[in-house]
PDB file of N, CA and C in Angstrom:
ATOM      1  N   UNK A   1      65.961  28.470 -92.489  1.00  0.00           N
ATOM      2  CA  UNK A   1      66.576  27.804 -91.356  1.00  0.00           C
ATOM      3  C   UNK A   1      65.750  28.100 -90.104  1.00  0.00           C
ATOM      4  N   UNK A   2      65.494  26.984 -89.011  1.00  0.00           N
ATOM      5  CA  UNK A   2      64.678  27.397 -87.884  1.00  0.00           C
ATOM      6  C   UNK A   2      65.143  27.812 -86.948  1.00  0.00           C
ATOM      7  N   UNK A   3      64.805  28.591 -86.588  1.00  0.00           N
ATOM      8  CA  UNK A   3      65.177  29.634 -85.280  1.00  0.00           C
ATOM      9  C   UNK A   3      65.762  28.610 -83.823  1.00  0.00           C
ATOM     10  N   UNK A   4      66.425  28.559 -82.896  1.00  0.00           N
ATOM     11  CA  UNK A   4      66.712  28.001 -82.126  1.00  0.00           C
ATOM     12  C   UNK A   4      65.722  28.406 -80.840  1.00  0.00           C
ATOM     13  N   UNK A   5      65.427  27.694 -79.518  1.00  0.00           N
ATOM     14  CA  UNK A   5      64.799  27.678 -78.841  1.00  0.00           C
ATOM     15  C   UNK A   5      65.453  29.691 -77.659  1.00  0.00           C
ATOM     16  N   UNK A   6      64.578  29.743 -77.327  1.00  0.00           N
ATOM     17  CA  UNK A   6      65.216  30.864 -76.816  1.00  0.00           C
ATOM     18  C   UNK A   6      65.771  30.973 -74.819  1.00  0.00           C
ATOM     19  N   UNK A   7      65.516  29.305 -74.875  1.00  0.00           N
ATOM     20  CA  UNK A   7      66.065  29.129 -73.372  1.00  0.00           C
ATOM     21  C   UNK A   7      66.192  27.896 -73.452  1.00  0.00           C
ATOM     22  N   UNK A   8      66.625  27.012 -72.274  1.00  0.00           N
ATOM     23  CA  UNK A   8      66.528  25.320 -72.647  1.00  0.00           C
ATOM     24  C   UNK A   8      65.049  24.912 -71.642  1.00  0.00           C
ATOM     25  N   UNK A   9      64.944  26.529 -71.122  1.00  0.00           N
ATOM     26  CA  UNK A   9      63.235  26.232 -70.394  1.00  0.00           C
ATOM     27  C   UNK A   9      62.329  26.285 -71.140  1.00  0.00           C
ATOM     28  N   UNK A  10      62.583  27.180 -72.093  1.00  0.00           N
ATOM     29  CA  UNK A  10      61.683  27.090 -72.884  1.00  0.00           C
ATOM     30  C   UNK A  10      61.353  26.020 -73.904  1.00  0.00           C
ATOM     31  N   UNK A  11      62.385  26.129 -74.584  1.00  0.00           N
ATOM     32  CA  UNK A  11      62.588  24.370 -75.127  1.00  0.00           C
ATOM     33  C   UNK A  11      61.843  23.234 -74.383  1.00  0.00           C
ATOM     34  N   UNK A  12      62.285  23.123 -73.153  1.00  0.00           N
ATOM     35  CA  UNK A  12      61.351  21.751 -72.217  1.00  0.00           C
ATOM     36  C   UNK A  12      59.962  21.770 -72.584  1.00  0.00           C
ATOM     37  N   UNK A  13      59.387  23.473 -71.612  1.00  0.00           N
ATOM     38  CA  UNK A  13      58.126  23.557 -71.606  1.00  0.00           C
ATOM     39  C   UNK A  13      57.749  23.243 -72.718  1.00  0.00           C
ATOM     40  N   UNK A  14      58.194  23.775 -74.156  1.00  0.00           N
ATOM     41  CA  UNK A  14      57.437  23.495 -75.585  1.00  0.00           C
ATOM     42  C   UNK A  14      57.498  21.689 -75.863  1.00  0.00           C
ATOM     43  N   UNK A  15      58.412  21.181 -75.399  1.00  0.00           N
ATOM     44  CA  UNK A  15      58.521  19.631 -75.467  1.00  0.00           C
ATOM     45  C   UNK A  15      57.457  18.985 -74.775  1.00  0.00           C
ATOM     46  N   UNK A  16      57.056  19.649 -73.811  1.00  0.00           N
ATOM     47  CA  UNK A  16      55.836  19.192 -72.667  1.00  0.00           C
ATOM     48  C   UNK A  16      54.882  19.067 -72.943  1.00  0.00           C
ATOM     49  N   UNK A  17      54.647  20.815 -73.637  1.00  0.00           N
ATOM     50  CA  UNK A  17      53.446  21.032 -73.956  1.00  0.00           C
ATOM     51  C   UNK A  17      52.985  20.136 -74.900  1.00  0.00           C
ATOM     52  N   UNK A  18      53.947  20.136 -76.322  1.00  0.00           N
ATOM     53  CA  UNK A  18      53.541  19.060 -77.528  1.00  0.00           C
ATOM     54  C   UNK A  18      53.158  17.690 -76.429  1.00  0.00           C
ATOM     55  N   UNK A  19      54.487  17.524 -75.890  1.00  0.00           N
ATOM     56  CA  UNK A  19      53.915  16.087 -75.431  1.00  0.00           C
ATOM     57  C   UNK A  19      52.728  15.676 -74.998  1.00  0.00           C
ATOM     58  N   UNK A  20      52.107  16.432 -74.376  1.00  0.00           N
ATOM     59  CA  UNK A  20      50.483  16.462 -73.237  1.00  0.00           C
ATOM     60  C   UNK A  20      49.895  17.161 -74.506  1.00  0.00           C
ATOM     61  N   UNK A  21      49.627  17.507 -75.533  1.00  0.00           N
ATOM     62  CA  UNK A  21      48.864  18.149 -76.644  1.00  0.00           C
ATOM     63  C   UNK A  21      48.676  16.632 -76.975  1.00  0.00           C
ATOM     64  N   UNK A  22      49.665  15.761 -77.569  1.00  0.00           N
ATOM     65  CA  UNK A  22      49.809  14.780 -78.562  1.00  0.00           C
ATOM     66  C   UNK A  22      48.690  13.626 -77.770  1.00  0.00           C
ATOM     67  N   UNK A  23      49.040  13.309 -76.086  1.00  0.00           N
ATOM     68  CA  UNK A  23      48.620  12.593 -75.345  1.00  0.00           C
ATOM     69  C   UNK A  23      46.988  13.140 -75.574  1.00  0.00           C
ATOM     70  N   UNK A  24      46.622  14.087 -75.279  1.00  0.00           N
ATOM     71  CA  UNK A  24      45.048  14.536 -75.241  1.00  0.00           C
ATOM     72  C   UNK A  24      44.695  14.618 -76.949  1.00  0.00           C
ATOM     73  N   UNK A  25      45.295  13.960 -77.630  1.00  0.00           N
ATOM     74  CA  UNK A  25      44.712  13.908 -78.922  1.00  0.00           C
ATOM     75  C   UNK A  25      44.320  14.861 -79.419  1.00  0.00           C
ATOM     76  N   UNK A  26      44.817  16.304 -78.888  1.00  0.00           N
ATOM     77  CA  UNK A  26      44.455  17.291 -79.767  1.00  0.00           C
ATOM     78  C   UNK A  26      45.683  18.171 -80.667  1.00  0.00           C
ATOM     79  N   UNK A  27      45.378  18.420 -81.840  1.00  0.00           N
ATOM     80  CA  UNK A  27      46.103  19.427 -82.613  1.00  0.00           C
ATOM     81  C   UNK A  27      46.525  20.562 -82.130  1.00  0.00           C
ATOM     82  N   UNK A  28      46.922  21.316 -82.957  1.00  0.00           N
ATOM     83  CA  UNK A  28      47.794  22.674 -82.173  1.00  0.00           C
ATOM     84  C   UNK A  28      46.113  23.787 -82.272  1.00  0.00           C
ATOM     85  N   UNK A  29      45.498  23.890 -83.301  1.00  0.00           N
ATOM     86  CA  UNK A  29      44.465  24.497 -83.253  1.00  0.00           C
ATOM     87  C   UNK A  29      43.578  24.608 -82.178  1.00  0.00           C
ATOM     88  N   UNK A  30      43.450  22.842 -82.012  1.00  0.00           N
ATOM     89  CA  UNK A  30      42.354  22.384 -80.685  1.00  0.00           C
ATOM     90  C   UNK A  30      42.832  22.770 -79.339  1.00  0.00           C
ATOM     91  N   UNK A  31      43.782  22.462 -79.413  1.00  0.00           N
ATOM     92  CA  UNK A  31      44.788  23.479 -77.833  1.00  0.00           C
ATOM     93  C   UNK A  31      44.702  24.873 -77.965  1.00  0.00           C
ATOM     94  N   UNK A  32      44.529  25.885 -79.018  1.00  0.00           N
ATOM     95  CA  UNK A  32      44.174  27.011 -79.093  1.00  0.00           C
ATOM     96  C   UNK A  32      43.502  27.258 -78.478  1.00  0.00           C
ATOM     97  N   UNK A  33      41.957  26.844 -79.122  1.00  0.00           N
ATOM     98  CA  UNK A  33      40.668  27.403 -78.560  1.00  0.00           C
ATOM     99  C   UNK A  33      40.521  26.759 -77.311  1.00  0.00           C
ATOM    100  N   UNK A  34      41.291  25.372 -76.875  1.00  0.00           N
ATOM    101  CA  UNK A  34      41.013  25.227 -75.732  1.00  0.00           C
ATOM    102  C   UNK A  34      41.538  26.297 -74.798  1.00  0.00           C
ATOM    103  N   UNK A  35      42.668  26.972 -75.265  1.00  0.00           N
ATOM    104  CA  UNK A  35      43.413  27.917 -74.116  1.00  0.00           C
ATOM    105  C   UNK A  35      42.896  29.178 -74.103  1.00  0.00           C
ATOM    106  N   UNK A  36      42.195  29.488 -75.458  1.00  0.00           N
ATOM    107  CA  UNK A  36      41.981  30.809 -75.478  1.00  0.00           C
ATOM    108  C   UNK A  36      42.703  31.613 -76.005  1.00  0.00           C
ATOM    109  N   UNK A  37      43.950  31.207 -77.192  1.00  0.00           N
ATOM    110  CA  UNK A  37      45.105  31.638 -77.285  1.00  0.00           C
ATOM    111  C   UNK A  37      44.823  31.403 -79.030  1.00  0.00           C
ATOM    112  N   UNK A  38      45.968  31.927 -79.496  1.00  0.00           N
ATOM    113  CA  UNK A  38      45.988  32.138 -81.509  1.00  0.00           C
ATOM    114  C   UNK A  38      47.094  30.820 -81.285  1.00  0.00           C
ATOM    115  N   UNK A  39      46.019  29.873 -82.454  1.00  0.00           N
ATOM    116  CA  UNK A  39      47.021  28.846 -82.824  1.00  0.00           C
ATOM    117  C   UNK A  39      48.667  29.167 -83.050  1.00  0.00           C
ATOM    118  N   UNK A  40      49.124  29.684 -83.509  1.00  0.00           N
ATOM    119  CA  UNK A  40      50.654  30.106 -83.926  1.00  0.00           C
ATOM    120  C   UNK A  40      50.960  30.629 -82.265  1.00  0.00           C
ATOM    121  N   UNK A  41      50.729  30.843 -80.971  1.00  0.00           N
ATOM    122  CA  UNK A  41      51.189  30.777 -80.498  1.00  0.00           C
ATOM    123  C   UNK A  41      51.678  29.634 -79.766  1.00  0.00           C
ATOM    124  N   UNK A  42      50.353  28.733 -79.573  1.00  0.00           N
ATOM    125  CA  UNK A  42      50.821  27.482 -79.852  1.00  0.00           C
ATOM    126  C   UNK A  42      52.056  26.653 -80.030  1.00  0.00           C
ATOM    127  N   UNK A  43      52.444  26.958 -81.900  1.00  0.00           N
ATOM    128  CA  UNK A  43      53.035  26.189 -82.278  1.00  0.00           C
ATOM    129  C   UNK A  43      54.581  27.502 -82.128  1.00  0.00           C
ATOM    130  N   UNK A  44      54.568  28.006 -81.523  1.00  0.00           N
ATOM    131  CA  UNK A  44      55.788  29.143 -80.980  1.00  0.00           C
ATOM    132  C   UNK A  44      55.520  28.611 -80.024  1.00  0.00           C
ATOM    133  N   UNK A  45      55.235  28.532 -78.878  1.00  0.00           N
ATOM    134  CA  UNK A  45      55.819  28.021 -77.639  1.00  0.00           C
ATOM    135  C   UNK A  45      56.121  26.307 -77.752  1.00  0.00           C
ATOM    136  N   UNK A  46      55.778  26.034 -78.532  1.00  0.00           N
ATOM    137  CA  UNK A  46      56.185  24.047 -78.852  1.00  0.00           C
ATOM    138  C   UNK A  46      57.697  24.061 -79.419  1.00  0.00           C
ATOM    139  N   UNK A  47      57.588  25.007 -80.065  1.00  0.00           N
ATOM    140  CA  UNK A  47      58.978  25.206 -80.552  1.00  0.00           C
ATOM    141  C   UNK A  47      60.218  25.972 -79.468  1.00  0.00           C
ATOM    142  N   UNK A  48      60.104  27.044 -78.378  1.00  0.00           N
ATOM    143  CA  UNK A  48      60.823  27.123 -77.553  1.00  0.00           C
ATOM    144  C   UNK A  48      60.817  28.734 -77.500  1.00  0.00           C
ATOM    145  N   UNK A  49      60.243  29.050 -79.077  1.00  0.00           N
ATOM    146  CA  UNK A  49      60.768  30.911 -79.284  1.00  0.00           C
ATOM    147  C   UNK A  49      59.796  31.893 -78.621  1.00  0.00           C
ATOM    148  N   UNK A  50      59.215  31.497 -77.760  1.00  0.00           N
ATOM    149  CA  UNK A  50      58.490  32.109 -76.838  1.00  0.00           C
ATOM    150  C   UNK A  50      58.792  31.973 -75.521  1.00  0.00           C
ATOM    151  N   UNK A  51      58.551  32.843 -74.640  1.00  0.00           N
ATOM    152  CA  UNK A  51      58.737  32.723 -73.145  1.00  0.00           C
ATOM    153  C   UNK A  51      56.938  33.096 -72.702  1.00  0.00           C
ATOM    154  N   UNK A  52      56.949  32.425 -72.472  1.00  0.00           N
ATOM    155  CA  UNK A  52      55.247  31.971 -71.668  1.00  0.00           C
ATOM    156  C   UNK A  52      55.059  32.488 -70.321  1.00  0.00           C
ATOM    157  N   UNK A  53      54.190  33.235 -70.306  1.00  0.00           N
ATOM    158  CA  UNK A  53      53.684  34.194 -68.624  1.00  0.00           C
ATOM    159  C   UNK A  53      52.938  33.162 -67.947  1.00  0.00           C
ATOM    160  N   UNK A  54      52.671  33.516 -66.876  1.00  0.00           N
ATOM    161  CA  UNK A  54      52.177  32.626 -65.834  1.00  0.00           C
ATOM    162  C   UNK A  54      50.796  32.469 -66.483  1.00  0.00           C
ATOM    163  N   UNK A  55      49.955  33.661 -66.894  1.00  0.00           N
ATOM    164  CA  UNK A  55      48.422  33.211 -66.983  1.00  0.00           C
ATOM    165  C   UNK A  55      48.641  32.386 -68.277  1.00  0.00           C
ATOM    166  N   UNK A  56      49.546  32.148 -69.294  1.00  0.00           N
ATOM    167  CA  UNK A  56      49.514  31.985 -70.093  1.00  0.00           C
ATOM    168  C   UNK A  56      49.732  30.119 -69.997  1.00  0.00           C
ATOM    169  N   UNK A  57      50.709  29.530 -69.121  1.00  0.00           N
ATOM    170  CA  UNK A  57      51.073  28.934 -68.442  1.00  0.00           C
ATOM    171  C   UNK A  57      49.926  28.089 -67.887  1.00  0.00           C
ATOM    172  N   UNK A  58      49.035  28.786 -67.365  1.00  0.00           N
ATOM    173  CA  UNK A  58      47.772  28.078 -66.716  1.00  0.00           C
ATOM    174  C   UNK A  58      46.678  28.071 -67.538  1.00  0.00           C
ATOM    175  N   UNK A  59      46.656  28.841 -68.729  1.00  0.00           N
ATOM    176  CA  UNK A  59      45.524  28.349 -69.807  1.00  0.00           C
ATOM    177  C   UNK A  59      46.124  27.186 -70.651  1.00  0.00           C
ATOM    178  N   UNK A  60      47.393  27.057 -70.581  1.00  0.00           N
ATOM    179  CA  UNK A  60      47.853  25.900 -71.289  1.00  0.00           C
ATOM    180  C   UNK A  60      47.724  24.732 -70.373  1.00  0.00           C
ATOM    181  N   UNK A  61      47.995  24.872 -69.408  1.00  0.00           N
ATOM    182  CA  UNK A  61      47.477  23.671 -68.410  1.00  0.00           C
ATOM    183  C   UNK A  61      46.133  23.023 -68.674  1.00  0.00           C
ATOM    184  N   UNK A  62      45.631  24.386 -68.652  1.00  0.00           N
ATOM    185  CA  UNK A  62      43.921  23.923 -68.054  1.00  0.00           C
ATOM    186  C   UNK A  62      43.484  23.404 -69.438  1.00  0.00           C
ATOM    187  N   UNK A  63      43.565  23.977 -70.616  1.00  0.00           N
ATOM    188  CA  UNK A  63      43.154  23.308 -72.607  1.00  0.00           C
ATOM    189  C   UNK A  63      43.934  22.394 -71.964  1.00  0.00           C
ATOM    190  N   UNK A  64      45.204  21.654 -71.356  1.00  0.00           N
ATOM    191  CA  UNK A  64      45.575  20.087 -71.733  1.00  0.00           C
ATOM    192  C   UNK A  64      44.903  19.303 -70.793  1.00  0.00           C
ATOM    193  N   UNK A  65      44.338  19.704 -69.811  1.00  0.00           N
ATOM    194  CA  UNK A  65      43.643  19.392 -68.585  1.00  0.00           C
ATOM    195  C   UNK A  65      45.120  18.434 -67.597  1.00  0.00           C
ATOM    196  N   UNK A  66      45.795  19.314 -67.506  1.00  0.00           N
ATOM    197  CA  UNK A  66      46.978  18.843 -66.576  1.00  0.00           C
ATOM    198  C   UNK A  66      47.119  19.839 -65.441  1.00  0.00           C
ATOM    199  N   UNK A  67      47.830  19.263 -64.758  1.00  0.00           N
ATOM    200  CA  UNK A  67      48.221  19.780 -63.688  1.00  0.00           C
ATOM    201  C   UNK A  67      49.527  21.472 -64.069  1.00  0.00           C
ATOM    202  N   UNK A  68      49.086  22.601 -64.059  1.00  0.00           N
ATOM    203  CA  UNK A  68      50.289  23.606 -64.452  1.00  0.00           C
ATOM    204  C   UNK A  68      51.708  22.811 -63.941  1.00  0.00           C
ATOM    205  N   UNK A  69      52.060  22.113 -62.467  1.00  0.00           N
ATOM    206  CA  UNK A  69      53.427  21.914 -62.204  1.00  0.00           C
ATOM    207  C   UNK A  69      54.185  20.421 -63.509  1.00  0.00           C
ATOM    208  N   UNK A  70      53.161  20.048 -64.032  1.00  0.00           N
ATOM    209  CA  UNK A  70      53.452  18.987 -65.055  1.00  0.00           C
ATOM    210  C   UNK A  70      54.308  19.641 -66.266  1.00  0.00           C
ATOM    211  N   UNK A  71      54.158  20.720 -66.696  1.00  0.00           N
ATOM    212  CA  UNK A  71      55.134  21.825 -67.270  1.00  0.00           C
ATOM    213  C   UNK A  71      56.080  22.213 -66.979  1.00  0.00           C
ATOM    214  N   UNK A  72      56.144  22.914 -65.950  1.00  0.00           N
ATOM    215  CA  UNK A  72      57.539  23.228 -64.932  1.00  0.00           C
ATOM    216  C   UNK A  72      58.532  22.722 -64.102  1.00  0.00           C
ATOM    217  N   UNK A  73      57.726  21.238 -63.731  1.00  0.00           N
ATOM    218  CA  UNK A  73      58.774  20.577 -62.896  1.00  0.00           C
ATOM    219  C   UNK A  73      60.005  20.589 -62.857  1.00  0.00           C
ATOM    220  N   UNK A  74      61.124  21.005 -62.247  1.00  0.00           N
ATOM    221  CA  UNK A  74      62.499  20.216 -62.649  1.00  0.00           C
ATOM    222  C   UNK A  74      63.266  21.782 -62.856  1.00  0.00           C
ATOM    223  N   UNK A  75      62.413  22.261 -63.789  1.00  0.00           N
ATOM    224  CA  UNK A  75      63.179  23.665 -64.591  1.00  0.00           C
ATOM    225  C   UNK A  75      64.235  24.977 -64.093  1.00  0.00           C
ATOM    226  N   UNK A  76      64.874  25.011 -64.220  1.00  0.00           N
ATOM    227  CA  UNK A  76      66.138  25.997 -63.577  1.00  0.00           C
ATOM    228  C   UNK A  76      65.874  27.439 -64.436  1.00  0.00           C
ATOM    229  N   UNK A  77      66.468  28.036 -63.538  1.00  0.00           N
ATOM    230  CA  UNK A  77      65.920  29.414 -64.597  1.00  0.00           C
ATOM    231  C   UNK A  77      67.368  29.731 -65.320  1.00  0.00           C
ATOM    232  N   UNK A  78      67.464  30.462 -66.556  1.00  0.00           N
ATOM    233  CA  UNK A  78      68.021  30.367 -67.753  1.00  0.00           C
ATOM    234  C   UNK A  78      69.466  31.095 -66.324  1.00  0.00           C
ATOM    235  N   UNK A  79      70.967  30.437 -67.061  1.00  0.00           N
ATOM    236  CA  UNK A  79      71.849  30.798 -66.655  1.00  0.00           C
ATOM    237  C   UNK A  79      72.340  32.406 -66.878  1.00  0.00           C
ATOM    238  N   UNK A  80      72.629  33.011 -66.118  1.00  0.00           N
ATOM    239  CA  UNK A  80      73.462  34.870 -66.088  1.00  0.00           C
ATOM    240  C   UNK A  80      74.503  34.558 -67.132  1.00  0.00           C
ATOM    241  N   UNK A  81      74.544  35.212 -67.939  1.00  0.00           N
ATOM    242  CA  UNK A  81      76.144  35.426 -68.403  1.00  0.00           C
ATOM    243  C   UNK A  81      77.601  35.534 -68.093  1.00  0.00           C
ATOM    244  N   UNK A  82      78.530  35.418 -68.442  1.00  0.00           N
ATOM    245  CA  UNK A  82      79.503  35.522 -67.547  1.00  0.00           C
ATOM    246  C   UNK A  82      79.828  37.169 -68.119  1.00  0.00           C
TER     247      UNK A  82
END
């Protein structure tokens, strides 16, 4: 069974990222080495079960050749508990 996303930010960003991966015609591999990063993290942050650091954030930008705020736009930070 697959693991659920571990924020709904995270979820987005991984929706983004695939999305702008898919658009630049590259695979999850080719976004690797473009970022500098291990494929499987990749395909963990596409999926949501990662929380992504800022530098991490801007090597994924820069392998999709987008703008970093094209990721983040919009995004609320995960709700407090009650």
């Amino acid at each position: 069974m697959a693991k659920p996303p571990i924020s709904a930010a995270a979820r987005i960003i991984g929706e983004r990222v695939r999305e702008c991966r898919n658009n630049a015609g590259l695979n999850q591999e080719q976004l690797a080495e473009a970022a500098g990063v291990h494929w499987t993290f990749v395909s963990q942050v596409e999926r949501g079960l990662r929380n992504i650091n800022l530098h991490n954030l801007l090597k994924f930008a820069d392998g999709l050749g987008v703008n970093p705020a094209k990721l983040v736009d919009g995004l609320r930070p995960p709700s407090e508990p009650d």
